[in-house]
PDB file of N, CA and C in Angstrom:
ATOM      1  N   UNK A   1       0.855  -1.173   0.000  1.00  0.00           N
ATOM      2  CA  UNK A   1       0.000   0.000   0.000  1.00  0.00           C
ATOM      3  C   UNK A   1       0.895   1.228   0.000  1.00  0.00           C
ATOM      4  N   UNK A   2       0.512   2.621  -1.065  1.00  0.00           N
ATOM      5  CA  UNK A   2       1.502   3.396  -0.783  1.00  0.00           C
ATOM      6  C   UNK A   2       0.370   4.791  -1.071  1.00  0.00           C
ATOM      7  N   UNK A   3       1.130   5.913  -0.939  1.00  0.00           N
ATOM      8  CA  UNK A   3       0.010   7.232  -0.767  1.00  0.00           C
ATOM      9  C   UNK A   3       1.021   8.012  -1.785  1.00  0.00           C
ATOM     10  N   UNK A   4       0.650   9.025  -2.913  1.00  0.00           N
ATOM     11  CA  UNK A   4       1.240  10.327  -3.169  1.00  0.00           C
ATOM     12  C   UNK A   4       0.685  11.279  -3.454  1.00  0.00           C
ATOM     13  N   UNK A   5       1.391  12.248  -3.625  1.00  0.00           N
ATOM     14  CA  UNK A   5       0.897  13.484  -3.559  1.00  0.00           C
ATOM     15  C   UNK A   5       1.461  14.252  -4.567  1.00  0.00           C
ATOM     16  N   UNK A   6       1.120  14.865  -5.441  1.00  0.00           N
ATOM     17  CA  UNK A   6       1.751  16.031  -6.435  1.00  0.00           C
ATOM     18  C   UNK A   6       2.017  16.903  -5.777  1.00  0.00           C
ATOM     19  N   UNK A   7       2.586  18.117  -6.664  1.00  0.00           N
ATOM     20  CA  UNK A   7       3.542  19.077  -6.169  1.00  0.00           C
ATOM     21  C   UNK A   7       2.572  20.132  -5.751  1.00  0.00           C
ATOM     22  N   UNK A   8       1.462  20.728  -6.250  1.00  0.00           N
ATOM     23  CA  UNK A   8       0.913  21.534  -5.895  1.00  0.00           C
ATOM     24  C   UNK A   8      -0.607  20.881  -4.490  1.00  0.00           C
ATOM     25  N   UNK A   9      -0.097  19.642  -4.034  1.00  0.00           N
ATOM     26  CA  UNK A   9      -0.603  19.075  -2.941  1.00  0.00           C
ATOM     27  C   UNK A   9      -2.169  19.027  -2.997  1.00  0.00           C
ATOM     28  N   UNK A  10      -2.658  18.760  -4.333  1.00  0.00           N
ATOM     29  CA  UNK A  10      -3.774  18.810  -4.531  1.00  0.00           C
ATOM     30  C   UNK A  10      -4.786  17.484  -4.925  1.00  0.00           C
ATOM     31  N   UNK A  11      -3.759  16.617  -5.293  1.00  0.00           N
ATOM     32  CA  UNK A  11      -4.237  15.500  -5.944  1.00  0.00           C
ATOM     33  C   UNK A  11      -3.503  14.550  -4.888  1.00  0.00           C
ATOM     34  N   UNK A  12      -4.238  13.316  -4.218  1.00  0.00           N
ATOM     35  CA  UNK A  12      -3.714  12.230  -3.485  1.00  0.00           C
ATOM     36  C   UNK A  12      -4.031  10.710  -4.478  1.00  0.00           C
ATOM     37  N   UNK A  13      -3.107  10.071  -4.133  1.00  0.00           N
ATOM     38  CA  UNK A  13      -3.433   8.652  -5.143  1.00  0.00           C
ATOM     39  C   UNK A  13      -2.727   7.843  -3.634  1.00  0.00           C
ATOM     40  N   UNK A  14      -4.198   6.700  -3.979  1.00  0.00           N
ATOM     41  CA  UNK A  14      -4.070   5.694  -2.894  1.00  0.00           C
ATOM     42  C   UNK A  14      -3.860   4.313  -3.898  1.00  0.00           C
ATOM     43  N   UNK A  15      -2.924   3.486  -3.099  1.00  0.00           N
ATOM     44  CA  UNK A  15      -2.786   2.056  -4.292  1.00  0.00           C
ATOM     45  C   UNK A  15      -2.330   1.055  -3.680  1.00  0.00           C
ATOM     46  N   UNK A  16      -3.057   0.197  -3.958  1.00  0.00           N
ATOM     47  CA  UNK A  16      -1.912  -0.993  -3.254  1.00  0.00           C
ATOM     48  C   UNK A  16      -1.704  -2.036  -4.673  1.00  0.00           C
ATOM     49  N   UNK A  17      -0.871  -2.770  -4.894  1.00  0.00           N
ATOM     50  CA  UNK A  17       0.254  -3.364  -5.316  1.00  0.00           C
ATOM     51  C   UNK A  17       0.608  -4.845  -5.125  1.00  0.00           C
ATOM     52  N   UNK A  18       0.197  -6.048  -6.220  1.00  0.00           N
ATOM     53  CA  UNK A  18       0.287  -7.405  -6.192  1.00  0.00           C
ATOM     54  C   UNK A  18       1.748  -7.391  -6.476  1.00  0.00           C
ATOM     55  N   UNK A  19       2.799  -7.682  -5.687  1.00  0.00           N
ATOM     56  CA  UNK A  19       4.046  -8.709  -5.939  1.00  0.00           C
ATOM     57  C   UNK A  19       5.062  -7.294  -6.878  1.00  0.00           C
ATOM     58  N   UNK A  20       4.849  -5.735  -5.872  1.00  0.00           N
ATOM     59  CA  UNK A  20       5.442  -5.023  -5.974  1.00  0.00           C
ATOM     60  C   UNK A  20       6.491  -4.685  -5.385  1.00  0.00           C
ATOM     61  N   UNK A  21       8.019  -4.310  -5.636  1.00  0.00           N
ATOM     62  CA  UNK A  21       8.818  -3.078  -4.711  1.00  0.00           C
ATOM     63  C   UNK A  21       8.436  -2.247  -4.227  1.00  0.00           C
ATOM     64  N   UNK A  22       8.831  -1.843  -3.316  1.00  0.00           N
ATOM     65  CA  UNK A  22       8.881  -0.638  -2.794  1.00  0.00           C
ATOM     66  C   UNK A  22       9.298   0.463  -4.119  1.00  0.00           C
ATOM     67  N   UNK A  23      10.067   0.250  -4.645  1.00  0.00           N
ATOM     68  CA  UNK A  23      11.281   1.309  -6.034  1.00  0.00           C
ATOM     69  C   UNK A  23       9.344   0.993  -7.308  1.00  0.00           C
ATOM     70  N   UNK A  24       9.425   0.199  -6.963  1.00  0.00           N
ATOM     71  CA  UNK A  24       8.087   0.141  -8.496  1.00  0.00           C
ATOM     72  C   UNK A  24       7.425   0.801  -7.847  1.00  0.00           C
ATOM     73  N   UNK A  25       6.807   0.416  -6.862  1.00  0.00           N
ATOM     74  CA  UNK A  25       5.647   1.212  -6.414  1.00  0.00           C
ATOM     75  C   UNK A  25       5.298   3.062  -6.381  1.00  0.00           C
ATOM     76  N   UNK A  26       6.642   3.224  -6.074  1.00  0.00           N
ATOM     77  CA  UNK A  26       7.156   4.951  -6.224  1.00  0.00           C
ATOM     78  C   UNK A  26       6.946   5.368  -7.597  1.00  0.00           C
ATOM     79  N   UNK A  27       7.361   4.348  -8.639  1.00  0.00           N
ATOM     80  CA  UNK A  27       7.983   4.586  -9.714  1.00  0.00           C
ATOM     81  C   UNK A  27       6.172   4.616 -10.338  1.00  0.00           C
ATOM     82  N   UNK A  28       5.632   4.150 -10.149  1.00  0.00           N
ATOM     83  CA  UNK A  28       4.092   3.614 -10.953  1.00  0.00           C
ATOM     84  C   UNK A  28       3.540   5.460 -10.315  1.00  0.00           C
ATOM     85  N   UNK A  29       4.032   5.410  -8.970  1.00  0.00           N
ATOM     86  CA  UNK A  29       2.992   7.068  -8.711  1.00  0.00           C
ATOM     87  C   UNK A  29       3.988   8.147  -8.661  1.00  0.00           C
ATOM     88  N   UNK A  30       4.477   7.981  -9.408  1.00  0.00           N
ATOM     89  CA  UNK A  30       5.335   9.066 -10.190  1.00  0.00           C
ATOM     90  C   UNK A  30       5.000   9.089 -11.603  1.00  0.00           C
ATOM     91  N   UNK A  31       4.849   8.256 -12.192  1.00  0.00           N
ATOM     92  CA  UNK A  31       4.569   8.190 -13.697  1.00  0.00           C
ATOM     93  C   UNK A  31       3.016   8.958 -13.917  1.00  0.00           C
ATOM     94  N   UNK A  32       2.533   8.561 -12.786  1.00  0.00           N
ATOM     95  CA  UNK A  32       0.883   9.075 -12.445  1.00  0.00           C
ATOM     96  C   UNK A  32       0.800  10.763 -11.984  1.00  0.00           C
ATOM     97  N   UNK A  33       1.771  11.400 -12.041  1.00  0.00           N
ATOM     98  CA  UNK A  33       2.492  12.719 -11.612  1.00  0.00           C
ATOM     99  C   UNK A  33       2.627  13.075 -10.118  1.00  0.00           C
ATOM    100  N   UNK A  34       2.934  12.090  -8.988  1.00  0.00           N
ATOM    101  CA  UNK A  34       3.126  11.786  -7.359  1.00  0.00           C
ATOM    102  C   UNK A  34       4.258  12.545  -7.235  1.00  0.00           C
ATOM    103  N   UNK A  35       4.870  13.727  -6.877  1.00  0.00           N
ATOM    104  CA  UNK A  35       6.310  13.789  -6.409  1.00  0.00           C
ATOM    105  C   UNK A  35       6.514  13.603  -4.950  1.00  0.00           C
ATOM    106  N   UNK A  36       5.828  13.152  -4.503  1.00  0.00           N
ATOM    107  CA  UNK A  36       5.958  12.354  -3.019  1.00  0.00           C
ATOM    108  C   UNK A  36       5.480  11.334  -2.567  1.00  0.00           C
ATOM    109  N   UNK A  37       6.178  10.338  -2.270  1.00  0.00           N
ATOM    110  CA  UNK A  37       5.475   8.974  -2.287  1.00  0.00           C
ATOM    111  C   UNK A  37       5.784   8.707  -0.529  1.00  0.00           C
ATOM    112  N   UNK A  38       4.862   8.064   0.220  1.00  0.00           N
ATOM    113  CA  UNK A  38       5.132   7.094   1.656  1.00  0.00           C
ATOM    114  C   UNK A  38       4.570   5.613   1.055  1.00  0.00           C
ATOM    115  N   UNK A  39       5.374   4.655   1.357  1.00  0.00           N
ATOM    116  CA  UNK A  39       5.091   3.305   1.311  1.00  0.00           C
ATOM    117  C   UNK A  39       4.371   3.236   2.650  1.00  0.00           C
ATOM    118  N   UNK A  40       3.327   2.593   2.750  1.00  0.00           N
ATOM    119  CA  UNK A  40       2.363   2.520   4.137  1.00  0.00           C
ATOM    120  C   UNK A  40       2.629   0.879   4.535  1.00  0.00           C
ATOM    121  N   UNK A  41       2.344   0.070   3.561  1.00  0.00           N
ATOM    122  CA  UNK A  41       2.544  -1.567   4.101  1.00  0.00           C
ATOM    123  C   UNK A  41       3.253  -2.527   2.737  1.00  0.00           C
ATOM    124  N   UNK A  42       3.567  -3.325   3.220  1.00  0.00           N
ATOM    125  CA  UNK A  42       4.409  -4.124   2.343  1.00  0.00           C
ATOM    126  C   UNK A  42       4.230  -5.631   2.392  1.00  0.00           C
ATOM    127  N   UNK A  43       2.939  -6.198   3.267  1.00  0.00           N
ATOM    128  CA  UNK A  43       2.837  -7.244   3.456  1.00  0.00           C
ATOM    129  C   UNK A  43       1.309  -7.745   2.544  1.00  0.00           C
ATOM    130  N   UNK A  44       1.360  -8.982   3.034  1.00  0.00           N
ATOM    131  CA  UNK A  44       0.221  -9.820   2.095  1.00  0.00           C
ATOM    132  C   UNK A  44      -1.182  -9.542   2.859  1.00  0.00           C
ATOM    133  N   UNK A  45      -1.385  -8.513   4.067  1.00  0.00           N
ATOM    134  CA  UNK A  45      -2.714  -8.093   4.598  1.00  0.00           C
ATOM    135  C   UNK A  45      -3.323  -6.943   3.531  1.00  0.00           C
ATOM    136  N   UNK A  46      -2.437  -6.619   2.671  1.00  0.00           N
ATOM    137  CA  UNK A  46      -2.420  -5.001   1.830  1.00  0.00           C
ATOM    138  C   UNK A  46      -4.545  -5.141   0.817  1.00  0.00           C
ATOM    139  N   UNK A  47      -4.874  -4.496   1.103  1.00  0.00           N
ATOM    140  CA  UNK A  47      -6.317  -4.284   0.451  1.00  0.00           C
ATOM    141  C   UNK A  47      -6.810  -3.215   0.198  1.00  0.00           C
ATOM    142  N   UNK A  48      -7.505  -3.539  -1.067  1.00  0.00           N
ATOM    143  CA  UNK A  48      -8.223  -2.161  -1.556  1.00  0.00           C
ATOM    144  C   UNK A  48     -10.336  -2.270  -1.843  1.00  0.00           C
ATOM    145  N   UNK A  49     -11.051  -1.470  -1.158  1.00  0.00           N
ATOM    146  CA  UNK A  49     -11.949  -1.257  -1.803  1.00  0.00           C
ATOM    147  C   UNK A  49     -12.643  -0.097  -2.235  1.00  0.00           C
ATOM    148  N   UNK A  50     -13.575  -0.067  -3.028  1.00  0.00           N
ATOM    149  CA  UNK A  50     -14.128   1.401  -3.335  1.00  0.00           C
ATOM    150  C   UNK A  50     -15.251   1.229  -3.312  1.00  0.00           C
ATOM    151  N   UNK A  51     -16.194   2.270  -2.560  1.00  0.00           N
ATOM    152  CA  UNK A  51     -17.121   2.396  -1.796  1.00  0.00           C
ATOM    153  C   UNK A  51     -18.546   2.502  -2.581  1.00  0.00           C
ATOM    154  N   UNK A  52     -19.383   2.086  -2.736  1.00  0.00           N
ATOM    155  CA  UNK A  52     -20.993   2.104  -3.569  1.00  0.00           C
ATOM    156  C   UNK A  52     -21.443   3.493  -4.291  1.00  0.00           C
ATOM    157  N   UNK A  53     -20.652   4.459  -3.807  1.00  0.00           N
ATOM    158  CA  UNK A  53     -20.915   5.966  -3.927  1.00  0.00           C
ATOM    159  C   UNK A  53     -20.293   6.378  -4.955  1.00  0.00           C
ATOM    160  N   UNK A  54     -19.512   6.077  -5.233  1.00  0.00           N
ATOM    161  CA  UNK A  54     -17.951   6.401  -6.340  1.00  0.00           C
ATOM    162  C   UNK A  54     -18.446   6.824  -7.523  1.00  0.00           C
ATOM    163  N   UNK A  55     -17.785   7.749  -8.027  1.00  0.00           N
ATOM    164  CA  UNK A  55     -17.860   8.127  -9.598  1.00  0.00           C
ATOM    165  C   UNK A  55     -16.872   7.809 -10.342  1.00  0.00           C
ATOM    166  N   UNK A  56     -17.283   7.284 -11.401  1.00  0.00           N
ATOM    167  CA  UNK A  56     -15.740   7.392 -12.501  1.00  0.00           C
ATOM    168  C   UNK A  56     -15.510   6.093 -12.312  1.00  0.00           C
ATOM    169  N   UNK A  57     -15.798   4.817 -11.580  1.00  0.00           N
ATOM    170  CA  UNK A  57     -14.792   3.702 -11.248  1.00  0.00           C
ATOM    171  C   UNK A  57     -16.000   2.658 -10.597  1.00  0.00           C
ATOM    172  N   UNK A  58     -15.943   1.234 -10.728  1.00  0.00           N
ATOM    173  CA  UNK A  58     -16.644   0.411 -10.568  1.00  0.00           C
ATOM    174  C   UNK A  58     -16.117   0.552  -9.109  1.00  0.00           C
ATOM    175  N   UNK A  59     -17.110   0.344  -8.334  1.00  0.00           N
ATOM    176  CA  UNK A  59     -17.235   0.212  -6.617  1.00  0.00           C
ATOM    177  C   UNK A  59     -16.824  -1.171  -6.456  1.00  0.00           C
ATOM    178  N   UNK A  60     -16.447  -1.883  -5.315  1.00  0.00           N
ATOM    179  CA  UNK A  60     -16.012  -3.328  -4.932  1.00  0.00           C
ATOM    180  C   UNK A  60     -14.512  -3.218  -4.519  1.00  0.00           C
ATOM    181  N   UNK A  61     -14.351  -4.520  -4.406  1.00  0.00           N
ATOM    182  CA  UNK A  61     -12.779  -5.161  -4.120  1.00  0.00           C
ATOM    183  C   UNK A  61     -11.830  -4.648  -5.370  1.00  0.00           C
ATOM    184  N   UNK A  62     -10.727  -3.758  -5.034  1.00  0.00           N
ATOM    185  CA  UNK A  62      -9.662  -3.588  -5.814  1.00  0.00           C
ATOM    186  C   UNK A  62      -8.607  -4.883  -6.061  1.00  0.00           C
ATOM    187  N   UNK A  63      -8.367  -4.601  -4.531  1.00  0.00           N
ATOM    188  CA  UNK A  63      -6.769  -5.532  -4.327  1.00  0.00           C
ATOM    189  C   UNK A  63      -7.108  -6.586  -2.705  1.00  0.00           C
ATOM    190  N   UNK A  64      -6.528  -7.325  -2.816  1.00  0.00           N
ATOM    191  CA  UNK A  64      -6.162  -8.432  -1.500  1.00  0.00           C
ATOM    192  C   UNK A  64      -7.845  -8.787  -1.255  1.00  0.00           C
ATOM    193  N   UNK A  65      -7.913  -9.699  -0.356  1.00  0.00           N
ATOM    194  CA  UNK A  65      -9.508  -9.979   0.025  1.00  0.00           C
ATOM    195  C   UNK A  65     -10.161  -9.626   1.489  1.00  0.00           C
ATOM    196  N   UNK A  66     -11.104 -10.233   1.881  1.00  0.00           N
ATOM    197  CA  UNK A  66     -11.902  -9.524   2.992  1.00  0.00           C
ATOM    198  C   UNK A  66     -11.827  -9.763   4.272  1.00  0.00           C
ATOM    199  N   UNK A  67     -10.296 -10.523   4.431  1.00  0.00           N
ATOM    200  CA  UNK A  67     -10.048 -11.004   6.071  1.00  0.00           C
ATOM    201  C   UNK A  67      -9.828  -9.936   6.704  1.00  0.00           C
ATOM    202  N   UNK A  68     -10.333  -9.762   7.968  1.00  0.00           N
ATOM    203  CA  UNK A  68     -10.033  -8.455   8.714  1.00  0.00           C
ATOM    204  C   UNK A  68      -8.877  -8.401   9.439  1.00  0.00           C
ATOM    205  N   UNK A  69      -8.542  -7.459   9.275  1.00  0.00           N
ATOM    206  CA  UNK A  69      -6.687  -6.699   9.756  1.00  0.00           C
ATOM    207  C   UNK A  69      -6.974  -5.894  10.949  1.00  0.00           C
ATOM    208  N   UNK A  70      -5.733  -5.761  12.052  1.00  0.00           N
ATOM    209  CA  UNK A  70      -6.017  -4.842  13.240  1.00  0.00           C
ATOM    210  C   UNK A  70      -6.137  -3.441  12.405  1.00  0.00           C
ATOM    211  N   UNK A  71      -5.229  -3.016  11.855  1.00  0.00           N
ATOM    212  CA  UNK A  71      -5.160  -1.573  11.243  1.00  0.00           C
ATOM    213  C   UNK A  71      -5.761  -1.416   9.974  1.00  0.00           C
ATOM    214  N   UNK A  72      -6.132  -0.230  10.108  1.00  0.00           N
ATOM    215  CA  UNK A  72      -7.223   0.357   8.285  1.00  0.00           C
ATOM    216  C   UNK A  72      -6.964   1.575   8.022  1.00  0.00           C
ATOM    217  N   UNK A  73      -7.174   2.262   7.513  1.00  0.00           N
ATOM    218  CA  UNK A  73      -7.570   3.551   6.912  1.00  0.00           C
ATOM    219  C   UNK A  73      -8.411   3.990   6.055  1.00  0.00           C
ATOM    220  N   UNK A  74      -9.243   4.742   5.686  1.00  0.00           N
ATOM    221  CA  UNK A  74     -10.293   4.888   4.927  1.00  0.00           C
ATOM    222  C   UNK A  74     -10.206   6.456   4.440  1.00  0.00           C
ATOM    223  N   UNK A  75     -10.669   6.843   3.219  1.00  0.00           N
ATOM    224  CA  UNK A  75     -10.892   8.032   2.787  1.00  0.00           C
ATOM    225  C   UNK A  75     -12.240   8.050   2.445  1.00  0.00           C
ATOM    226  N   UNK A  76     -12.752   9.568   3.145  1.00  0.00           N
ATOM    227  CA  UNK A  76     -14.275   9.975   1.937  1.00  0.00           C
ATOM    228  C   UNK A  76     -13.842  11.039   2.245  1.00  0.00           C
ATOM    229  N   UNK A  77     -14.409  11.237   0.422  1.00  0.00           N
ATOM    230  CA  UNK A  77     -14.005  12.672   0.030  1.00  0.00           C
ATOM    231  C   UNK A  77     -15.373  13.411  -0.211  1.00  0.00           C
ATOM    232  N   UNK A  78     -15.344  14.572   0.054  1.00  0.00           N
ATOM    233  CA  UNK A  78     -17.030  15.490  -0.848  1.00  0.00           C
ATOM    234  C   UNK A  78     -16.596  15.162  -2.085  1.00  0.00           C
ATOM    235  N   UNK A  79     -18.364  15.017  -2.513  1.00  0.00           N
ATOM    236  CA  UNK A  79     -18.009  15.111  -4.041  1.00  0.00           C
ATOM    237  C   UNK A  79     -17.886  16.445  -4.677  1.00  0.00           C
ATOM    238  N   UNK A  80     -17.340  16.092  -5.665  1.00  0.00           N
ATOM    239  CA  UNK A  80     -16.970  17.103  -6.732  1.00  0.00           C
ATOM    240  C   UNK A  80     -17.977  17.814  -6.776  1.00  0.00           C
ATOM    241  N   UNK A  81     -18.113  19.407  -6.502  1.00  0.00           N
ATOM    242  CA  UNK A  81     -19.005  19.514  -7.242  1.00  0.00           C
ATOM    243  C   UNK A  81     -20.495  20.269  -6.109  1.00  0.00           C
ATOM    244  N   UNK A  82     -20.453  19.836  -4.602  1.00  0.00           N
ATOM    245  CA  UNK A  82     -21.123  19.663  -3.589  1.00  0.00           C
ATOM    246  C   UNK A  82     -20.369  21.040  -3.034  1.00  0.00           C
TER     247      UNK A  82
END
């Protein structure tokens, strides 16, 4: 799982990563225009879903599956627009 941020700190990209580096993982949200990357986890608990509400992107399971982990994090954002 890793987080970045562009330069004018406006845009965040959340991702996690099947059978990635740490160096790829930077490298994938940089190409995506990230000039700051934190690696958050690196293990096989790593999961992604997106929430029923979402625009732009099919809602469900991204990445890893639905066993529950001590630690999470979650984003909601306003929508665009609100």
């Amino acid at each position: 799982t890793a987080v970045g941020i562009d330069a004018a700190g406006k845009r965040l990209w959340i991702a996690t990563f099947d059978h990635a580096s740490e160096r790829r993982a930077a490298e994938e949200l940089r190409s995506l225009g990230a000039v700051r990357a934190l690696i958050l986890d690196s293990g096989t608990s790593t999961a992604m879903a997106i929430g029923p509400d979402s625009r732009n992107i099919r809602p469900g399971r991204v990445n890893g599956d639905w066993r529950p982990v001590a630690t999470h994090f979650g984003l909601r954002a306003t929508p665009i627009g609100d």
